[in-house]
PDB file of N, CA and C in Angstrom:
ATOM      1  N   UNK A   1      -0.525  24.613  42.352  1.00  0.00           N
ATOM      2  CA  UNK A   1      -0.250  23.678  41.282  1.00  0.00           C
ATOM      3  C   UNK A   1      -0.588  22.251  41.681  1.00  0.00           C
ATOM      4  N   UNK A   2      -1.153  22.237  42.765  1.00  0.00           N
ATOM      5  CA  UNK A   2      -1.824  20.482  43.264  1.00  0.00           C
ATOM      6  C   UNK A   2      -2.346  20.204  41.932  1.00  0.00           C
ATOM      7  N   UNK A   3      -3.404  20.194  41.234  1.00  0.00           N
ATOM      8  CA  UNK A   3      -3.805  20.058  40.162  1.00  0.00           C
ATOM      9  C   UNK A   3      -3.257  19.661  38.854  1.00  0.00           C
ATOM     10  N   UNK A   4      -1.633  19.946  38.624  1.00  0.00           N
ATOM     11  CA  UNK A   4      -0.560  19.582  37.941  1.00  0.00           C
ATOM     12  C   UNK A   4      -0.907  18.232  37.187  1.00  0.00           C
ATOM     13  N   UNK A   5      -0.806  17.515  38.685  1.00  0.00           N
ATOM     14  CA  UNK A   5      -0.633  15.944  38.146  1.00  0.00           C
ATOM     15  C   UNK A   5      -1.892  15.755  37.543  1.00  0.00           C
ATOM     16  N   UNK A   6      -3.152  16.424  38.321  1.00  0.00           N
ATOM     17  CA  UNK A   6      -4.766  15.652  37.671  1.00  0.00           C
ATOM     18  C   UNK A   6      -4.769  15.741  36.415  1.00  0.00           C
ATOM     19  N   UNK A   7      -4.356  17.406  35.943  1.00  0.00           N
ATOM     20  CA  UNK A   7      -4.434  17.834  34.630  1.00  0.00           C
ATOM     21  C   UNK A   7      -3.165  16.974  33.544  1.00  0.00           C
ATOM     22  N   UNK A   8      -2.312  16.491  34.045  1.00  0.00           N
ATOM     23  CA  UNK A   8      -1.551  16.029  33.188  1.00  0.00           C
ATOM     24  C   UNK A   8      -1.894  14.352  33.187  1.00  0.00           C
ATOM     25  N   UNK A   9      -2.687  13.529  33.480  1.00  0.00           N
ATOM     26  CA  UNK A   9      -3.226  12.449  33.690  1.00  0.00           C
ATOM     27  C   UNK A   9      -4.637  12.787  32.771  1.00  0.00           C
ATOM     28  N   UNK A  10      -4.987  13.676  32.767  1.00  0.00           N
ATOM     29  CA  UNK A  10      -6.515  13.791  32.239  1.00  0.00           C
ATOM     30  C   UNK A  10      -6.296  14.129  30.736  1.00  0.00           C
ATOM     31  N   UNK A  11      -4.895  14.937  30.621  1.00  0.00           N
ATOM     32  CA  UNK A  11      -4.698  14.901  29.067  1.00  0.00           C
ATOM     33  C   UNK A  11      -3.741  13.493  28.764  1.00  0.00           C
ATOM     34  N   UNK A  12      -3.192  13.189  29.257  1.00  0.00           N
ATOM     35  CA  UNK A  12      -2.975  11.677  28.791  1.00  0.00           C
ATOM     36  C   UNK A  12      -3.839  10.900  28.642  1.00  0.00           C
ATOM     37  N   UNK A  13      -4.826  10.617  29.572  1.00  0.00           N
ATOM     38  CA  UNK A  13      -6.372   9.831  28.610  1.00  0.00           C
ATOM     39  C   UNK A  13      -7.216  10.539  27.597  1.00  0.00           C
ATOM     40  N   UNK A  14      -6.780  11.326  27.201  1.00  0.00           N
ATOM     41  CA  UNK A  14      -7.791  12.130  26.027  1.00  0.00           C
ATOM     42  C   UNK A  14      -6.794  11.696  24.709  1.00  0.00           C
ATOM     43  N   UNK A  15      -5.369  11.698  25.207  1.00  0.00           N
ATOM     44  CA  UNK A  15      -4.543  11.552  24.201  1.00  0.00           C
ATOM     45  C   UNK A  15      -4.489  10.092  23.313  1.00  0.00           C
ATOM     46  N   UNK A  16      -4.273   9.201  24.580  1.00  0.00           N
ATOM     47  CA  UNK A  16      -4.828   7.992  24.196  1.00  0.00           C
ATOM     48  C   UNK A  16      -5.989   7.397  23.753  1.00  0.00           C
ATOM     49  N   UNK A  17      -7.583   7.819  24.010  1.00  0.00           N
ATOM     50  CA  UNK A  17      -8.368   8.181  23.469  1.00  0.00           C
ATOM     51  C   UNK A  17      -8.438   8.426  22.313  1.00  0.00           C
ATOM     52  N   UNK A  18      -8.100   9.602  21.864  1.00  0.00           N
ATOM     53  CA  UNK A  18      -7.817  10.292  20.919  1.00  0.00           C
ATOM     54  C   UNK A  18      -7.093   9.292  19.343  1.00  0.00           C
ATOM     55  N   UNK A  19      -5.957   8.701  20.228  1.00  0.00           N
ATOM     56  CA  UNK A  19      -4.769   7.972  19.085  1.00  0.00           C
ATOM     57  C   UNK A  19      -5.591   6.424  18.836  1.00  0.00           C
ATOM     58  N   UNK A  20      -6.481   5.768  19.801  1.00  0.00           N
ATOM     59  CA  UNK A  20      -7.085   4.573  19.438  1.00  0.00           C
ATOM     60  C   UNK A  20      -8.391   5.196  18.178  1.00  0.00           C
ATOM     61  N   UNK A  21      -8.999   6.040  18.625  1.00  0.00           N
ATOM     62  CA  UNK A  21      -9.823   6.186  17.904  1.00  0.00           C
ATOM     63  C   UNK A  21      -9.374   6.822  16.549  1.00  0.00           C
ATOM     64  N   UNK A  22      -8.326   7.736  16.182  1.00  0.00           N
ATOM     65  CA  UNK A  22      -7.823   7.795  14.590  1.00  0.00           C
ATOM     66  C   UNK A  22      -7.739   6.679  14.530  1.00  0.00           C
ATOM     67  N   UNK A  23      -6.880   5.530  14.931  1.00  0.00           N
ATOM     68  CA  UNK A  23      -6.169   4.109  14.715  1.00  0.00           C
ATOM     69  C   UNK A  23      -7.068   3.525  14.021  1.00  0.00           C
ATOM     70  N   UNK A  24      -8.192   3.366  14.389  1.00  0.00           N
ATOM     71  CA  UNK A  24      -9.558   2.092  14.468  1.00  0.00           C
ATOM     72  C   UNK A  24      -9.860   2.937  13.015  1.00  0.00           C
ATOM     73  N   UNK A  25     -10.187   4.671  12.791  1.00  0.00           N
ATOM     74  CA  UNK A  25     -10.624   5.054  12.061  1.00  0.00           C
ATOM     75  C   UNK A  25     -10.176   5.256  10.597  1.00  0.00           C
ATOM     76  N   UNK A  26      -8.480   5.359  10.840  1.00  0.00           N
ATOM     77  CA  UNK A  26      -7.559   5.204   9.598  1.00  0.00           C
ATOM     78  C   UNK A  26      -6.523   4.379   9.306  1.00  0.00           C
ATOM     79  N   UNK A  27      -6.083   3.351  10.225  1.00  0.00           N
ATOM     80  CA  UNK A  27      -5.479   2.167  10.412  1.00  0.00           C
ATOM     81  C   UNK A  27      -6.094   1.043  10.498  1.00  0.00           C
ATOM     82  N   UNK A  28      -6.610   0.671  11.192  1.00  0.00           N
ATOM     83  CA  UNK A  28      -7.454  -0.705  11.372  1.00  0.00           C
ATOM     84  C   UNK A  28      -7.765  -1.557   9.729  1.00  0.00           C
ATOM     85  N   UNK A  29      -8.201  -0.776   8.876  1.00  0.00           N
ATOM     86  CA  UNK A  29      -8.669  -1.020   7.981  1.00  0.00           C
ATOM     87  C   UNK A  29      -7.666  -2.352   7.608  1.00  0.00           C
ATOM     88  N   UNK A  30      -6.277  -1.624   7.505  1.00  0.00           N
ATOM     89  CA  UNK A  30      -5.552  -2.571   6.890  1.00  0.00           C
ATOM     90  C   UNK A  30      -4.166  -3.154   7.912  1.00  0.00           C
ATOM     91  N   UNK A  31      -3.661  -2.292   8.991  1.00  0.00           N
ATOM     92  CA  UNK A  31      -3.501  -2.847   9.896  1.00  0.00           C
ATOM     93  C   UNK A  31      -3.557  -3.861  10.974  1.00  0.00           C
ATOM     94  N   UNK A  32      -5.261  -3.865  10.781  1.00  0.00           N
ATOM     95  CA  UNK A  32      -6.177  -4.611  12.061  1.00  0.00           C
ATOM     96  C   UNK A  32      -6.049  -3.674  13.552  1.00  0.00           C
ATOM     97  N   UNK A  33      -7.142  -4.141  13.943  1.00  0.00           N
ATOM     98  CA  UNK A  33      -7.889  -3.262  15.258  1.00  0.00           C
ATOM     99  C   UNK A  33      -7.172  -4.104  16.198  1.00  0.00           C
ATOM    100  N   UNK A  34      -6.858  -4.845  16.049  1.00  0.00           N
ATOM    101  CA  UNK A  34      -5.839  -5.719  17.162  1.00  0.00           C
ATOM    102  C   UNK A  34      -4.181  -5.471  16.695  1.00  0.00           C
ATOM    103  N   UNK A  35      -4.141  -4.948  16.014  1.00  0.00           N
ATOM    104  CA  UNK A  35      -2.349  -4.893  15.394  1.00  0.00           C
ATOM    105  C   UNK A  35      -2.052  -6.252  14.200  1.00  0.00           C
ATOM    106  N   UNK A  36      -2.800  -6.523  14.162  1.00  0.00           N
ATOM    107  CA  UNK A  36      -2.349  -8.184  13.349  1.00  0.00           C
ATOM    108  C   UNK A  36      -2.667  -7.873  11.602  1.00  0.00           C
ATOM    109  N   UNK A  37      -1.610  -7.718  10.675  1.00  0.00           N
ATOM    110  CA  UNK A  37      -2.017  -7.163   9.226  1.00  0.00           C
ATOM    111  C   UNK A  37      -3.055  -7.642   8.541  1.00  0.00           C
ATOM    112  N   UNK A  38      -4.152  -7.258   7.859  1.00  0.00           N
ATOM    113  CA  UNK A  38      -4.915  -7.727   7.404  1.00  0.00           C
ATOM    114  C   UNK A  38      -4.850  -8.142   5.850  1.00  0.00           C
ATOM    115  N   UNK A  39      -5.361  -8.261   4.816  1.00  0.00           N
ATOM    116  CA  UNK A  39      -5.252  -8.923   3.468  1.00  0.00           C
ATOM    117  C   UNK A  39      -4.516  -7.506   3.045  1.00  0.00           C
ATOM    118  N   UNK A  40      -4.757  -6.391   2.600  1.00  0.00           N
ATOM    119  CA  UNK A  40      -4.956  -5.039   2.339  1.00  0.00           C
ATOM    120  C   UNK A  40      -3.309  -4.648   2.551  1.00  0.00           C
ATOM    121  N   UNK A  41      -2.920  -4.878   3.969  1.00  0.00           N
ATOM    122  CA  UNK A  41      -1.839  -4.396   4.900  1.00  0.00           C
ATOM    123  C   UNK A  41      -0.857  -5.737   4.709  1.00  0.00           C
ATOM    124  N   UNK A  42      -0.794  -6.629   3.708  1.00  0.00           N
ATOM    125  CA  UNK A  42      -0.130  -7.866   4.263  1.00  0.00           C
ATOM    126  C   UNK A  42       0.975  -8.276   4.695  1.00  0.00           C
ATOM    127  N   UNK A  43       1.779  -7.190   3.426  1.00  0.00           N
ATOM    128  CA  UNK A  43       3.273  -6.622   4.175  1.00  0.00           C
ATOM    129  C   UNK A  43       3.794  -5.818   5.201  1.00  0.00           C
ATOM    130  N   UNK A  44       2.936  -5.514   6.158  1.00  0.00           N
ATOM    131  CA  UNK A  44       3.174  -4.980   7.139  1.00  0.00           C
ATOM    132  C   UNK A  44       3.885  -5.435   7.966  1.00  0.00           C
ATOM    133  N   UNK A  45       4.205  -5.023   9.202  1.00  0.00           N
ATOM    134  CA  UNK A  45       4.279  -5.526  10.548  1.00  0.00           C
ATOM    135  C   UNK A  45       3.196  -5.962  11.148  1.00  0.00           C
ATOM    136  N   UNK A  46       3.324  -6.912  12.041  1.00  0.00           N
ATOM    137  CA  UNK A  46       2.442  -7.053  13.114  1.00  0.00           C
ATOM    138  C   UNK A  46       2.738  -6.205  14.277  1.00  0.00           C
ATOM    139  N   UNK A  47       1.688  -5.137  14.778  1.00  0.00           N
ATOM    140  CA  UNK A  47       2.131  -4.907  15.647  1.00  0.00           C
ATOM    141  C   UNK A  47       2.261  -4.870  16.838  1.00  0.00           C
ATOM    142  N   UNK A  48       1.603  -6.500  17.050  1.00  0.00           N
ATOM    143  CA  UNK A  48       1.954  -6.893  18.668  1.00  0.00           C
ATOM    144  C   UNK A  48       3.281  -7.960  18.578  1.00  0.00           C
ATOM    145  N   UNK A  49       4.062  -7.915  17.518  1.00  0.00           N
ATOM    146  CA  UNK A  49       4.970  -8.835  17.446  1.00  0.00           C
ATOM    147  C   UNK A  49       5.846  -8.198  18.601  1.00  0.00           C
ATOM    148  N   UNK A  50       6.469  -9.543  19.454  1.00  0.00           N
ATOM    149  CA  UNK A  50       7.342  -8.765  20.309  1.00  0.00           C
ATOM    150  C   UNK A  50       8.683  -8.104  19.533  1.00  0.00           C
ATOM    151  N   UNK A  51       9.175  -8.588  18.406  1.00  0.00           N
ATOM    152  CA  UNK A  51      10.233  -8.027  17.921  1.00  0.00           C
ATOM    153  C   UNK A  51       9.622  -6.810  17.179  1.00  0.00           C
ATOM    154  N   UNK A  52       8.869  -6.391  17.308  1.00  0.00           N
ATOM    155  CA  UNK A  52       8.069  -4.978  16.505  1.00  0.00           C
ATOM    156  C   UNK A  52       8.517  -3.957  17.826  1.00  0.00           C
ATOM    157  N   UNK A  53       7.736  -4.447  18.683  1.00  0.00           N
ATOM    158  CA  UNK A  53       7.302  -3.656  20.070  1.00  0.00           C
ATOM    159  C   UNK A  53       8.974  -3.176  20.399  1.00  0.00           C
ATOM    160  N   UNK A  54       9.731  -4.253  20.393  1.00  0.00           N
ATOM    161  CA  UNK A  54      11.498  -3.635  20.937  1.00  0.00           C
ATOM    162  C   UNK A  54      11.553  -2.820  20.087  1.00  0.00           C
ATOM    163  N   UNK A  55      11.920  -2.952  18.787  1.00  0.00           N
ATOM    164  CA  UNK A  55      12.775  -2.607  17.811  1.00  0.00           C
ATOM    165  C   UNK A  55      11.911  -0.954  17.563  1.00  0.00           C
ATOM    166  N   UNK A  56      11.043  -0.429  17.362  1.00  0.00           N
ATOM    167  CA  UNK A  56      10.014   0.631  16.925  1.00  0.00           C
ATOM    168  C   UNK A  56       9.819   2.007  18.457  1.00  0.00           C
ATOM    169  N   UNK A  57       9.805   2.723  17.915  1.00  0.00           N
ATOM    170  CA  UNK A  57       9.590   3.447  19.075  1.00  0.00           C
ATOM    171  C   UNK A  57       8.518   4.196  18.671  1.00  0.00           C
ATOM    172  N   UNK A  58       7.632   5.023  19.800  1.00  0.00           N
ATOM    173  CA  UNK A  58       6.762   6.215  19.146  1.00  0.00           C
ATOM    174  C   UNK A  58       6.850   7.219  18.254  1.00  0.00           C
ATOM    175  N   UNK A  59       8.470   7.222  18.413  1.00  0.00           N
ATOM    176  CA  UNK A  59       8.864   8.415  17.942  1.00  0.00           C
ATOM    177  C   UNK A  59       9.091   7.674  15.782  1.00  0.00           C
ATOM    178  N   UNK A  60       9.582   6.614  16.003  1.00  0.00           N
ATOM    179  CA  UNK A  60       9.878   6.087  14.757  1.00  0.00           C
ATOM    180  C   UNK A  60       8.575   5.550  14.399  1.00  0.00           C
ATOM    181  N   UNK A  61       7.343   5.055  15.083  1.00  0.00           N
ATOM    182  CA  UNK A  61       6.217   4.748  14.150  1.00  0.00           C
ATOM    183  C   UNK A  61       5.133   6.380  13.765  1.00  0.00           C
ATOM    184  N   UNK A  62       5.097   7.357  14.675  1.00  0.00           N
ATOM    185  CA  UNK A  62       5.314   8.559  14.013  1.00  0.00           C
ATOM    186  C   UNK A  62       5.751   8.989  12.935  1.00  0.00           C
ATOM    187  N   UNK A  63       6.892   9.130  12.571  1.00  0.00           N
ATOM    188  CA  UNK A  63       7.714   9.247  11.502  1.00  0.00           C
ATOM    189  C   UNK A  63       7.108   8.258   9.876  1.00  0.00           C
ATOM    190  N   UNK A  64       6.903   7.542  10.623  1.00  0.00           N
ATOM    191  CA  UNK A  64       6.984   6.484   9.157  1.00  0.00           C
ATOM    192  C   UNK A  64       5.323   6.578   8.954  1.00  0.00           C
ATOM    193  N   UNK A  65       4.533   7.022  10.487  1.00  0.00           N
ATOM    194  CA  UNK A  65       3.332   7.250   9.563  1.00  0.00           C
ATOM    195  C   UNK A  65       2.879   8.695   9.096  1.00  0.00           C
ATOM    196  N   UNK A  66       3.231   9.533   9.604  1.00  0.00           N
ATOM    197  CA  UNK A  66       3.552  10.918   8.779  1.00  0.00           C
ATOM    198  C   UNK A  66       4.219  10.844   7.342  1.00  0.00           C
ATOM    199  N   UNK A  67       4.829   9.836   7.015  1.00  0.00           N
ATOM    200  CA  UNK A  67       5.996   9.891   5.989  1.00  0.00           C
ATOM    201  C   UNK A  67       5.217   8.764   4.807  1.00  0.00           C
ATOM    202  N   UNK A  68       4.684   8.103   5.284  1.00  0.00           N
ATOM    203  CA  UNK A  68       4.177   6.774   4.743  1.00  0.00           C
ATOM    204  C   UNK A  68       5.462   5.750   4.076  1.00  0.00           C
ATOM    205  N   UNK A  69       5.000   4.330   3.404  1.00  0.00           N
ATOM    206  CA  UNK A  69       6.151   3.465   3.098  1.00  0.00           C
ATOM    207  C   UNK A  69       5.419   2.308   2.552  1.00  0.00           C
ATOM    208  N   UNK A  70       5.970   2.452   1.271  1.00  0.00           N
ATOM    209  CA  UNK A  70       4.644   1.631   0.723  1.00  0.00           C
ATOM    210  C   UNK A  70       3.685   1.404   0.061  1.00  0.00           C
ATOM    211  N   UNK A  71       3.022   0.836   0.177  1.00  0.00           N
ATOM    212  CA  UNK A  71       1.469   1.433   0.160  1.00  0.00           C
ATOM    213  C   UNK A  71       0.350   2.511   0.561  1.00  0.00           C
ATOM    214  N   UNK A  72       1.143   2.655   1.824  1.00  0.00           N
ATOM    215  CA  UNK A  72       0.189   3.555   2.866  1.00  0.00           C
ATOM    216  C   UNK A  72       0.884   5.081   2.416  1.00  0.00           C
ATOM    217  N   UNK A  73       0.087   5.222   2.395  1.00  0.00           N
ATOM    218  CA  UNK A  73       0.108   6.958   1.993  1.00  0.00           C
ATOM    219  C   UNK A  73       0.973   7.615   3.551  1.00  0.00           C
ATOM    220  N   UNK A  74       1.684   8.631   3.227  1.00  0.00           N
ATOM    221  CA  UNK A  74       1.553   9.628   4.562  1.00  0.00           C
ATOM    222  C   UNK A  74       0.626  10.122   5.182  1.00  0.00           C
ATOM    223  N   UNK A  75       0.459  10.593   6.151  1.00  0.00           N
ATOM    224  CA  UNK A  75      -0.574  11.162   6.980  1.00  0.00           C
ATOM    225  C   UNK A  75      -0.076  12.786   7.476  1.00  0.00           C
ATOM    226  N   UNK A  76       0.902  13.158   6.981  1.00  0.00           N
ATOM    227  CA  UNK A  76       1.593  14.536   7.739  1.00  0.00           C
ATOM    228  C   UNK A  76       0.790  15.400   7.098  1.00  0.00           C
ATOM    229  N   UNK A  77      -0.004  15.517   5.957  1.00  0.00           N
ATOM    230  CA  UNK A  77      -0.658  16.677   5.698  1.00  0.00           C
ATOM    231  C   UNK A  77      -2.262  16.364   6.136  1.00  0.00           C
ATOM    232  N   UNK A  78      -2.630  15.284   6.842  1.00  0.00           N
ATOM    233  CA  UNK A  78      -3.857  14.903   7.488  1.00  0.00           C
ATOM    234  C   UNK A  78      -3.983  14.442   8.972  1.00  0.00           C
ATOM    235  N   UNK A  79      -2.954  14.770   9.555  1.00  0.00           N
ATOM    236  CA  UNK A  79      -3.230  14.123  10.910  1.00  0.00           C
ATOM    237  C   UNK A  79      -1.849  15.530  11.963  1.00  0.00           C
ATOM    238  N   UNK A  80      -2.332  16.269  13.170  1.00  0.00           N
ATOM    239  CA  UNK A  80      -1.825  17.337  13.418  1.00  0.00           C
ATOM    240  C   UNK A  80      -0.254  15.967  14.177  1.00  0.00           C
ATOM    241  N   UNK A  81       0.618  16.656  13.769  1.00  0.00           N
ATOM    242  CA  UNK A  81       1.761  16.231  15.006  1.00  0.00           C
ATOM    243  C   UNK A  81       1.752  15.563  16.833  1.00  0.00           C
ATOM    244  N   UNK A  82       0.248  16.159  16.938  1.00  0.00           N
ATOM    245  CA  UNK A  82       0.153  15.356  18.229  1.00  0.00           C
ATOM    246  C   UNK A  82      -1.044  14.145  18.386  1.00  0.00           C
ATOM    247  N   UNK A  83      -1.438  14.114  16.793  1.00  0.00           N
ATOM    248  CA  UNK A  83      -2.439  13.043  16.628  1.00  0.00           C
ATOM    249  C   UNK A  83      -1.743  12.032  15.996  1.00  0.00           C
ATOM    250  N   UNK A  84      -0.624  12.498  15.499  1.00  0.00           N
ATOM    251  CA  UNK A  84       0.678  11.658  14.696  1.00  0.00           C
ATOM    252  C   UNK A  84       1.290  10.667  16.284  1.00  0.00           C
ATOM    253  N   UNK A  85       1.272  11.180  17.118  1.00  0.00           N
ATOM    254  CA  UNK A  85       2.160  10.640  18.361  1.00  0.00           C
ATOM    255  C   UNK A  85       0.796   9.933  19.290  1.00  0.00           C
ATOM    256  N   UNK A  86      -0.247  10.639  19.323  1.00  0.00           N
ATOM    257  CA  UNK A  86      -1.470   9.920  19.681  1.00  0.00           C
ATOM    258  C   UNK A  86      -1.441   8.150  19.027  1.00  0.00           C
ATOM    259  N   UNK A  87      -1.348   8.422  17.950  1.00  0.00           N
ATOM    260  CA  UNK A  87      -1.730   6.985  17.317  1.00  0.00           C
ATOM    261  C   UNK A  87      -0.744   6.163  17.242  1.00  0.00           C
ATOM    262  N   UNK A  88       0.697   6.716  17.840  1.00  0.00           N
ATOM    263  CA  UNK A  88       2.063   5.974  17.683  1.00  0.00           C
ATOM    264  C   UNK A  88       2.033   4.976  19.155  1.00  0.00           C
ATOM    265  N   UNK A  89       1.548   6.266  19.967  1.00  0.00           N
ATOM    266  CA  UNK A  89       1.204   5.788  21.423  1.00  0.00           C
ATOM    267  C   UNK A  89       0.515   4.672  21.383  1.00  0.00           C
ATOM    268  N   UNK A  90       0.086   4.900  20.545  1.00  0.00           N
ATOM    269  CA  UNK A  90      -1.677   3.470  20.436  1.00  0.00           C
ATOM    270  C   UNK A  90      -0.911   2.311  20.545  1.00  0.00           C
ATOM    271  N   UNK A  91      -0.452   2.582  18.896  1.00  0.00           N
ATOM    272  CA  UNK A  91       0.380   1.057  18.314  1.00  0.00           C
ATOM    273  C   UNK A  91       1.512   0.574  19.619  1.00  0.00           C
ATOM    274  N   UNK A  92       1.943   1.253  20.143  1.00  0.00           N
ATOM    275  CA  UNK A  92       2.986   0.778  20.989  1.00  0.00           C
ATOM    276  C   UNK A  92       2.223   0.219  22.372  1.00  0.00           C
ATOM    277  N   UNK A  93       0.592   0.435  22.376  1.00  0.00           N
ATOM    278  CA  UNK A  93      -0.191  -0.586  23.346  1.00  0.00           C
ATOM    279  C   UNK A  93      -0.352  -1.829  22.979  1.00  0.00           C
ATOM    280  N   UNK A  94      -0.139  -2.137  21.575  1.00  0.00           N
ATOM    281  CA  UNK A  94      -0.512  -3.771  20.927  1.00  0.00           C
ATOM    282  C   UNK A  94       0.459  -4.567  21.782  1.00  0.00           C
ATOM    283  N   UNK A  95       0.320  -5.816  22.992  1.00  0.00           N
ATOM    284  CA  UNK A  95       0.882  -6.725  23.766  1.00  0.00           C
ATOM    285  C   UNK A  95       1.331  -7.786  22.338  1.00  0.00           C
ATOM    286  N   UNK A  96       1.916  -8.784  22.583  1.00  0.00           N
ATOM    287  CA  UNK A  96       2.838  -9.545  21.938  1.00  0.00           C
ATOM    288  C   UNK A  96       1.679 -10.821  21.272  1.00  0.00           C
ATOM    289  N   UNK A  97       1.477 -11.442  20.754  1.00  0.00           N
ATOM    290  CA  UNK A  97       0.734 -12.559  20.140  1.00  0.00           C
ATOM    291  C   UNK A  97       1.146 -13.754  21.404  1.00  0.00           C
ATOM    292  N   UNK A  98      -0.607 -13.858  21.556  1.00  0.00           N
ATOM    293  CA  UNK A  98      -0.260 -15.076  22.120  1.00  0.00           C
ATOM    294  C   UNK A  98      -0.480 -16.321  21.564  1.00  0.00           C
TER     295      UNK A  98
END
């Protein structure tokens, strides 16, 4: 089982991978590719706000984007449960506004 760790490091960059590129492909639009809301998204969050980043977890921006709120449609009948947490992962990479 040496291999354990490689293999579990090698699917964590596919995963992340994986969650930037839905992001860019079905978020960005109105989100922004940097986390910052665009015209489209205006009521959003930002999501490099540092009070976003505390308050939100993977597990709760999951949820709300499977579920949608809003404007934004759900994604639970278009995106599998681990592409749902892929792209939660993402958002929770956006650093704070400088």
């Amino acid at each position: 089982m040496r291999n354990a760790p490689i293999a579990s490091i090698l699917a964590l960059a596919l995963a992340a991978t994986e969650g930037k590129i839905i992001y860019e492909t079905k978020c960005a639009q109105c989100h922004g590719k940097d986390g910052v809301a665009k015209p489209p998204g205006k009521e959003s969050k930002n999501f490099n706000d540092p009070a976003f980043q505390s308050a939100w977890t993977e597990e709760s921006i999951a949820k709300i984007t499977a579920e949608g709120k809003g404007k934004m449609p759900g994604y639970r009948s278009r995106l599998s449960p681990e592409e749902l947490r892929a792209v939660a992962a993402h958002v929770k990479t956006f650093g704070p506004s400088k």
